[in-house]
Protein backbone atom coordinates (compact mmCIF):
# COMPACT_ATOMS: atom_id res chain seq x y z
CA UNK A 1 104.26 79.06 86.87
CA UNK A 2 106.27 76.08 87.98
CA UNK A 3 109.20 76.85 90.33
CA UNK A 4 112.31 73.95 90.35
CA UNK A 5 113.83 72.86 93.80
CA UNK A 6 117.05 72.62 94.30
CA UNK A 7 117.08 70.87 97.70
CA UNK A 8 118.40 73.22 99.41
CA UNK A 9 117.57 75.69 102.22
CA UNK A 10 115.76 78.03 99.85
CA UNK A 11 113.33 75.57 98.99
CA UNK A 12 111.77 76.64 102.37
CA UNK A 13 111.57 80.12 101.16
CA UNK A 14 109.41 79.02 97.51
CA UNK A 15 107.52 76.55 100.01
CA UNK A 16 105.92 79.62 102.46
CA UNK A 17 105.04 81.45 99.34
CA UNK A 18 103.09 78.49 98.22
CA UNK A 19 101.75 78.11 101.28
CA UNK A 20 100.29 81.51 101.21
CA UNK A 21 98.90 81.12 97.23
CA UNK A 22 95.23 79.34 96.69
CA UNK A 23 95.96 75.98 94.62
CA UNK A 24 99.24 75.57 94.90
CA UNK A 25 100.70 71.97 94.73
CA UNK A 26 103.68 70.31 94.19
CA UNK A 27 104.80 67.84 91.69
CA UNK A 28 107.95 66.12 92.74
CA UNK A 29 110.80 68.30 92.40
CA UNK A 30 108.87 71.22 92.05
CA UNK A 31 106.25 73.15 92.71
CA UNK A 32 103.02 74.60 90.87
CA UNK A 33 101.65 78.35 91.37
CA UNK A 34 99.02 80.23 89.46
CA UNK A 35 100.29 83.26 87.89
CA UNK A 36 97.78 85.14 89.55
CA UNK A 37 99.07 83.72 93.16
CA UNK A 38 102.18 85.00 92.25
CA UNK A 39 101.21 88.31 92.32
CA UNK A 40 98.59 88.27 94.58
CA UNK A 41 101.77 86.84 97.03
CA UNK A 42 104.63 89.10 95.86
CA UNK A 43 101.99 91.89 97.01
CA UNK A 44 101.45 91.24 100.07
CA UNK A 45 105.48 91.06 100.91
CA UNK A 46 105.92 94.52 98.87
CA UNK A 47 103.16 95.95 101.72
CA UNK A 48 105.17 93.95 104.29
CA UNK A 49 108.20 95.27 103.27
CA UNK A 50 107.78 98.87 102.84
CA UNK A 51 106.00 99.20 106.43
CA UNK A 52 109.23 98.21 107.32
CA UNK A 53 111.47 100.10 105.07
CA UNK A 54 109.43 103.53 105.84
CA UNK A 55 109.60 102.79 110.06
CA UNK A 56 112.90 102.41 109.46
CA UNK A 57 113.54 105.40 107.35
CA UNK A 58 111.22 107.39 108.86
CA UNK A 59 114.14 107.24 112.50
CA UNK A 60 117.18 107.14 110.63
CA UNK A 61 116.32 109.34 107.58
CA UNK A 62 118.26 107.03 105.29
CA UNK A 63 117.22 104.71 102.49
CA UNK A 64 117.86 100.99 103.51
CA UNK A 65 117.76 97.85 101.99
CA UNK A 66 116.35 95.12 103.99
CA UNK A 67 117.67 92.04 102.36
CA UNK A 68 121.57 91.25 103.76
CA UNK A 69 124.09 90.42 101.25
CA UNK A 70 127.78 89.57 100.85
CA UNK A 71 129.66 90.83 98.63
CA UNK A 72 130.12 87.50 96.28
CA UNK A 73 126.07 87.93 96.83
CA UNK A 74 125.62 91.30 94.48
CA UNK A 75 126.56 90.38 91.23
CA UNK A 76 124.43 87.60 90.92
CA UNK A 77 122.03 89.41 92.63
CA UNK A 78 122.31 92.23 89.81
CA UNK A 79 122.03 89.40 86.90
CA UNK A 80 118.70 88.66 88.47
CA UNK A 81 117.56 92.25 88.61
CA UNK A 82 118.49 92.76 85.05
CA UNK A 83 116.75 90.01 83.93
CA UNK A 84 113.58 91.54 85.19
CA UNK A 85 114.35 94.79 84.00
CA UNK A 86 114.42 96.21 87.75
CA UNK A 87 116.79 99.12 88.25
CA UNK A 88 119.80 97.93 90.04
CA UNK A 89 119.41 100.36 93.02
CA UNK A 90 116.15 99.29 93.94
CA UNK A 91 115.14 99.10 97.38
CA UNK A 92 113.63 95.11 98.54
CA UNK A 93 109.51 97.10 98.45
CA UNK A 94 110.63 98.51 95.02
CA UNK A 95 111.80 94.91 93.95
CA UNK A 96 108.91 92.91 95.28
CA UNK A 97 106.89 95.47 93.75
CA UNK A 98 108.03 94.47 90.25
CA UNK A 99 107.85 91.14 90.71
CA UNK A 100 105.90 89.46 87.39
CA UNK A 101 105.27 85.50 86.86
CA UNK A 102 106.09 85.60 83.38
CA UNK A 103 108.93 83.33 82.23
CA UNK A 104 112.00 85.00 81.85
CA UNK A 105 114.96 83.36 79.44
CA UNK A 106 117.84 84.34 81.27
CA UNK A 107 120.64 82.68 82.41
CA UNK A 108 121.36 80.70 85.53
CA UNK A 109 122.87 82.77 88.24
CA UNK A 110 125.19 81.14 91.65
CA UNK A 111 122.86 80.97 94.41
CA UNK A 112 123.07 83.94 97.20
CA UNK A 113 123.99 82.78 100.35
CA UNK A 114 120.63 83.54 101.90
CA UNK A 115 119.46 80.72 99.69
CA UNK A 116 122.17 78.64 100.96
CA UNK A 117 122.96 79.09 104.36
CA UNK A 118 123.76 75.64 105.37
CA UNK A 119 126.28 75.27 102.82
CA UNK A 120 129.68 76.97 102.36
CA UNK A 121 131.28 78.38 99.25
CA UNK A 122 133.86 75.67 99.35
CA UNK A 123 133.24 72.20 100.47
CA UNK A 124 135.97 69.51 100.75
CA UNK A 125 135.41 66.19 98.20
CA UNK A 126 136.97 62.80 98.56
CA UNK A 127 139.38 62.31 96.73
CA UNK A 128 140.81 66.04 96.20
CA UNK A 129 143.42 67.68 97.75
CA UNK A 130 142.07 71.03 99.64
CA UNK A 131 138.88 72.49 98.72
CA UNK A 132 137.05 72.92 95.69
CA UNK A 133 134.02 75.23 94.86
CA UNK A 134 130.73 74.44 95.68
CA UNK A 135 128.61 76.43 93.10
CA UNK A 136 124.96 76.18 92.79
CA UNK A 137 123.28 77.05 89.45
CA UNK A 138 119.65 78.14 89.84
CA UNK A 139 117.12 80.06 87.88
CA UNK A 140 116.18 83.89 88.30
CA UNK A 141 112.76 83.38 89.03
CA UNK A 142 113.69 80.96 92.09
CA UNK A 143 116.33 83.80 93.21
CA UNK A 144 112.84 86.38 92.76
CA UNK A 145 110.09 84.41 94.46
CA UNK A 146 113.06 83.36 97.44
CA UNK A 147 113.16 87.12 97.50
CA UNK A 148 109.48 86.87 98.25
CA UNK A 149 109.83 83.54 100.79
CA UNK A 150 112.38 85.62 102.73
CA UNK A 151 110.12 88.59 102.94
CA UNK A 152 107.22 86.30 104.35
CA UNK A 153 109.08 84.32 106.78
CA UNK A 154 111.62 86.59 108.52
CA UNK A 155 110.16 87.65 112.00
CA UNK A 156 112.68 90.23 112.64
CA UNK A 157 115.91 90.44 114.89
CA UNK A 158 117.28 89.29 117.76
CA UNK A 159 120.24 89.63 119.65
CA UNK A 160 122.70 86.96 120.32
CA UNK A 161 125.81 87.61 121.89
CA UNK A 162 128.28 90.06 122.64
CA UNK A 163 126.67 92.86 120.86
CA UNK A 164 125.52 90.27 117.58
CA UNK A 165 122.34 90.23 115.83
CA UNK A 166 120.68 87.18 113.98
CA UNK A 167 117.62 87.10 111.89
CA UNK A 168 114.76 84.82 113.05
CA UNK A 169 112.43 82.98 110.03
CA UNK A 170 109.54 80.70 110.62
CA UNK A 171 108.40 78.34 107.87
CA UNK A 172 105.32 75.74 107.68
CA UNK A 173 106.76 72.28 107.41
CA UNK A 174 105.12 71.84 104.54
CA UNK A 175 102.77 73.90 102.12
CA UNK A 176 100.38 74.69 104.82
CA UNK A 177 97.48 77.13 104.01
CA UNK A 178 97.57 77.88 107.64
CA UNK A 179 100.52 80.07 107.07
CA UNK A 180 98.42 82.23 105.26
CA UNK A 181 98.13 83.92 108.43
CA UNK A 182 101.50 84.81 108.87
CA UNK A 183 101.51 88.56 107.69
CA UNK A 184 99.23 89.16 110.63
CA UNK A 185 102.01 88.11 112.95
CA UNK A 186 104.57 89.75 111.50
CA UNK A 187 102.64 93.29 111.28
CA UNK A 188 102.19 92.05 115.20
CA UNK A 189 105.88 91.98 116.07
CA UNK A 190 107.85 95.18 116.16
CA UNK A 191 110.86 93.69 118.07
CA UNK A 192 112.37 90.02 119.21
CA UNK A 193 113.90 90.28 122.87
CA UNK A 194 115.94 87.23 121.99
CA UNK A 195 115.62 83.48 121.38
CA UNK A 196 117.19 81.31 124.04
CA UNK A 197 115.37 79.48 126.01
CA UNK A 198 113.30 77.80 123.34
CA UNK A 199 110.90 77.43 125.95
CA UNK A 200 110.29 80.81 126.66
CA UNK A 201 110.46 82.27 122.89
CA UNK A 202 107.73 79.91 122.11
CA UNK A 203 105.55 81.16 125.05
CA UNK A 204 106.42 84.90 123.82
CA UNK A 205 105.67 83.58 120.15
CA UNK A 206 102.35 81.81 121.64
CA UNK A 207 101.13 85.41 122.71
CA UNK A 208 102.55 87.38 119.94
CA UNK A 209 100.17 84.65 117.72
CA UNK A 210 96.93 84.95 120.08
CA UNK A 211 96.99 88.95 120.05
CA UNK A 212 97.47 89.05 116.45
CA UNK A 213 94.88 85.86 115.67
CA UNK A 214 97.35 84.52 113.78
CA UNK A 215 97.70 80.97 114.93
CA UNK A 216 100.58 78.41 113.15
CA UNK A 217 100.10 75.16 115.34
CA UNK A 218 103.39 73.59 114.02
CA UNK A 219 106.21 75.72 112.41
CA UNK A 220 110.05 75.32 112.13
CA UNK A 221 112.36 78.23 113.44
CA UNK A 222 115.76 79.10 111.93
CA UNK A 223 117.89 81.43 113.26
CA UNK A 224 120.24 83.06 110.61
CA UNK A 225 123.86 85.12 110.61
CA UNK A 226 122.94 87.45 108.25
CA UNK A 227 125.25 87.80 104.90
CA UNK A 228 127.06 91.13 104.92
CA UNK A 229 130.65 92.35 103.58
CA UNK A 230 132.83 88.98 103.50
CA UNK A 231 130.73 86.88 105.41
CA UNK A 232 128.23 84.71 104.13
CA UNK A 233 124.95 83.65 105.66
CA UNK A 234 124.19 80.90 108.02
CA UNK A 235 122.51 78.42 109.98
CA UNK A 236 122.85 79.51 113.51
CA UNK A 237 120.08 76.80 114.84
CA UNK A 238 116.93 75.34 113.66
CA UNK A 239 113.95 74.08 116.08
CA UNK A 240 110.28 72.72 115.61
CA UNK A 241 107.76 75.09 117.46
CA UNK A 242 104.36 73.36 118.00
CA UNK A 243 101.64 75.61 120.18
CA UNK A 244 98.96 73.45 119.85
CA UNK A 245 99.31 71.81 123.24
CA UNK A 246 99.97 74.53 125.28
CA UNK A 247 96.78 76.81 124.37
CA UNK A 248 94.92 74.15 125.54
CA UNK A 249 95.41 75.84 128.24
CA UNK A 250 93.29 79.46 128.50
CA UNK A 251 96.10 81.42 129.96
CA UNK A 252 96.71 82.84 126.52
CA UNK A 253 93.43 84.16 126.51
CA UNK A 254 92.97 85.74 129.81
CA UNK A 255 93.37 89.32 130.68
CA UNK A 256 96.60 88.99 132.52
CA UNK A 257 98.33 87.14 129.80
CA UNK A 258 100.46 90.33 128.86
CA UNK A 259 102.10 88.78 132.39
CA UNK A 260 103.02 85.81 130.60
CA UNK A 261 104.53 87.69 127.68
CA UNK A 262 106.94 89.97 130.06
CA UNK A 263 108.02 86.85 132.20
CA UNK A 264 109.04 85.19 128.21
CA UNK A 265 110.31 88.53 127.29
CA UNK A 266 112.28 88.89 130.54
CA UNK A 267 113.77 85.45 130.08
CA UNK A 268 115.22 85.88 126.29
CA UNK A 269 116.83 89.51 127.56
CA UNK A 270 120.48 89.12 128.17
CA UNK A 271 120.63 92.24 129.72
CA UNK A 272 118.26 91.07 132.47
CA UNK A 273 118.82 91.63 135.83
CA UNK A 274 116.38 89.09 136.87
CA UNK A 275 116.62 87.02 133.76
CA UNK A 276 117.67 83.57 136.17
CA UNK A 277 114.56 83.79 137.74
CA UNK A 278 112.11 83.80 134.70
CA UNK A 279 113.77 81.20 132.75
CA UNK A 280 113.44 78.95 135.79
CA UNK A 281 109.73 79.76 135.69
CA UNK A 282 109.32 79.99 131.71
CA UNK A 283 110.60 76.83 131.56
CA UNK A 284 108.27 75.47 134.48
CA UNK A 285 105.06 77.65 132.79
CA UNK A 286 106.03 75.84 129.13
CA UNK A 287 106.47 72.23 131.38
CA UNK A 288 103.30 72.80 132.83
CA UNK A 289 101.45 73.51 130.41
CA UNK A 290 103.02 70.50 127.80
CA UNK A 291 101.72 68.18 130.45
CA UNK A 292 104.93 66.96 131.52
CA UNK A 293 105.25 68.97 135.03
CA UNK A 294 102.63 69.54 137.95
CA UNK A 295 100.81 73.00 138.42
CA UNK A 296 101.56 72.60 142.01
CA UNK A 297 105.48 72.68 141.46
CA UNK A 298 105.12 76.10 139.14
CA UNK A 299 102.55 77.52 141.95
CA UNK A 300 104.93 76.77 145.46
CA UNK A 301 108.34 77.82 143.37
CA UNK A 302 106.55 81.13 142.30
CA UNK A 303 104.99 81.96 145.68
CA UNK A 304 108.11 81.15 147.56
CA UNK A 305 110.05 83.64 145.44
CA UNK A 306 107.86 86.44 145.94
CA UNK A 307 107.06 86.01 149.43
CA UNK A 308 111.21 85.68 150.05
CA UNK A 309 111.51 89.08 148.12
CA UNK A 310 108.73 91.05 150.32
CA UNK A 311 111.31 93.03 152.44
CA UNK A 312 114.24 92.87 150.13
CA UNK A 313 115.98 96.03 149.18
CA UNK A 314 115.24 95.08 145.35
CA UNK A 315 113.82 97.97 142.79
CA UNK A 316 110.14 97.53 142.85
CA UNK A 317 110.69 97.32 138.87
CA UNK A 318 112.26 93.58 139.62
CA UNK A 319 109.57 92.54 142.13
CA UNK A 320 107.00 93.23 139.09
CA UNK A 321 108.86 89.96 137.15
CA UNK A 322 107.97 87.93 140.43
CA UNK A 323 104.75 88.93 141.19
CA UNK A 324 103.58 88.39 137.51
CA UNK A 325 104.48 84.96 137.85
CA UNK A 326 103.08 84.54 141.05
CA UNK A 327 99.61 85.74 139.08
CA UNK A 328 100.39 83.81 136.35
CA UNK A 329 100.75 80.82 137.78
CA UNK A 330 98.08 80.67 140.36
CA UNK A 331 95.87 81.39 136.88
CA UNK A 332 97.35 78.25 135.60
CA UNK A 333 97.13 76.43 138.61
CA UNK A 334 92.97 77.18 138.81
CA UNK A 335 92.16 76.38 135.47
């Protein structure tokens, strides 16, 4: 099947499910998959989805459905189901799982705002007093296999602040068959402690990818306020995440790297108590290893932490943060 783009942010949703299909190309504004890949694709997201859907049942006892919506988002949403002769209740596993490449002669439908989060529903035009509607026309099938994109791409939650959640996607920059190893990471990752510093999500990332052998060298992040009631979705932030660099270093693959991944952890919890000190040394660890700062600077600062702590009256549970990186860091400092 051919899939149109639309330029807009759900291309990057059709491009990771390309990126995960055998032979898929694209031919300037859109792109080419095999029926077959369709399927094969759309599969692997239902399995994705109802791990998900029967963790999450399985502690709250209630039926959920994954995908976040407004409500301007449902009735085009329901157009779409119709079309494909999927029940209008259906869960996102129970959707996915229906999901067929044949070509279906329906009717245009607005686009949801998870397929266009960087634009509002009214945009102001030269020329025009006030606002006018911005409404974006796009076919069924790009609404079904975006369905499948977001499935694919969305690492989980994280929180952000005062008490708010925002979803976390990564997409290739391209169609990348290297992404094909994405639904190893995201079986991998059962929570996000947060996302700021960039420096330390991408070491926590970094490990998350190692454990799970599920390696993306270069990737984009996009960090998304989910649709739900009134509001629509969007664009929180967007960053390029490239790991290559920094497992040039072994650290990743030694033993003690778990340390690694609770000083990165440590550093994106807003809650922490000693969250100052380990994005001082995240972002040292990240420098260090990018080539841009000298292991002797992330060695001293470490060491001179801990050994300043030794007789403090701090909860042993605290020391652990600072004697992980002084581990850590002689490890990087010997290698």
């Amino acid at each position: 099947m051919r899939v149109k783009l639309y330029d807009i942010f759900g291309d990057n949703y059709i491009i990771a499910v390309a990126s995960l299909a055998k032979g898929s190309r694209r031919l300037k504004d859109e792109i080419e998959i095999s029926d077959e890949e369709v399927e094969n694709v759309s599969n692997i997201a239902y399995q994705i989805a109802k791990a998900k859907e029967d963790s999450i049942q399985k502690r709250t006892k209630k039926r959920v459905m994954l995908l976040p919506m407004s409500g301007n988002d449902k009735k085009p949403f329901q157009s779409v189901l119709k079309c494909f002769n999927i029940p209008p209740d259906s869960n996102l596993s129970e959707i996915l799982e229906k999901i067929t490449p044949e070509e279906k002669k329906c009717e245009k439908v607005s686009a949801l705002s998870f397929i266009k989060p960087e634009l509002y529903e009214f945009g102001r035009y030269p020329g025009y007093v006030g606002n006018r509607k911005n409404d974006i026309k796009i076919e069924p099938s790009y609404v079904m296999l975006s369905v499948v994109g977001w499935t694919l791409t969305r690492l989980g939650v994280a929180p952000f602040s005062r008490g708010k959640r925002v979803g976390i996607h990564l997409f290739p920059q391209d169609i990348d068959y290297s992404f094909i190893v994405i639904p190893n990471l995201l079986k991998g990752i059962d929570y996000i402690p947060g996302f700021q510093p960039l420096t330390a999500f991408t070491l926590w990332l970094t490990y998350k990818m190692v454990s799970t052998n599920a390696i993306i060298d270069q990737s984009r992040m996009y960090v998304i306020s989910d649709a739900g009631g009134m509001s629509t979705a969007s664009v929180v932030s967007g960053y390029s995440i490239g790991v290559k660099k920094i497992l040039e270093n072994k650290i990743f693959y030694e033993s003690i790297s778990y340390m690694l991944r609770d000083i990165a952890a440590d550093a994106l919890n807003p809650d922490s108590s000693t969250r100052s000190f380990s994005i001082k040394v995240s972002n040292l660890i990240y420098e260090v290893l990018m080539g841009s700062k000298r292991r002797e600077e992330l060695l001293y600062i470490s060491n001179r932490e801990l050994n300043s702590l030794i007789n403090s009256n701090i909860s042993e549970n605290d020391k652990k943060i600072y004697k992980y990186a002084a581990i850590v860091s002689k490890k990087i400092y010997s290698s």
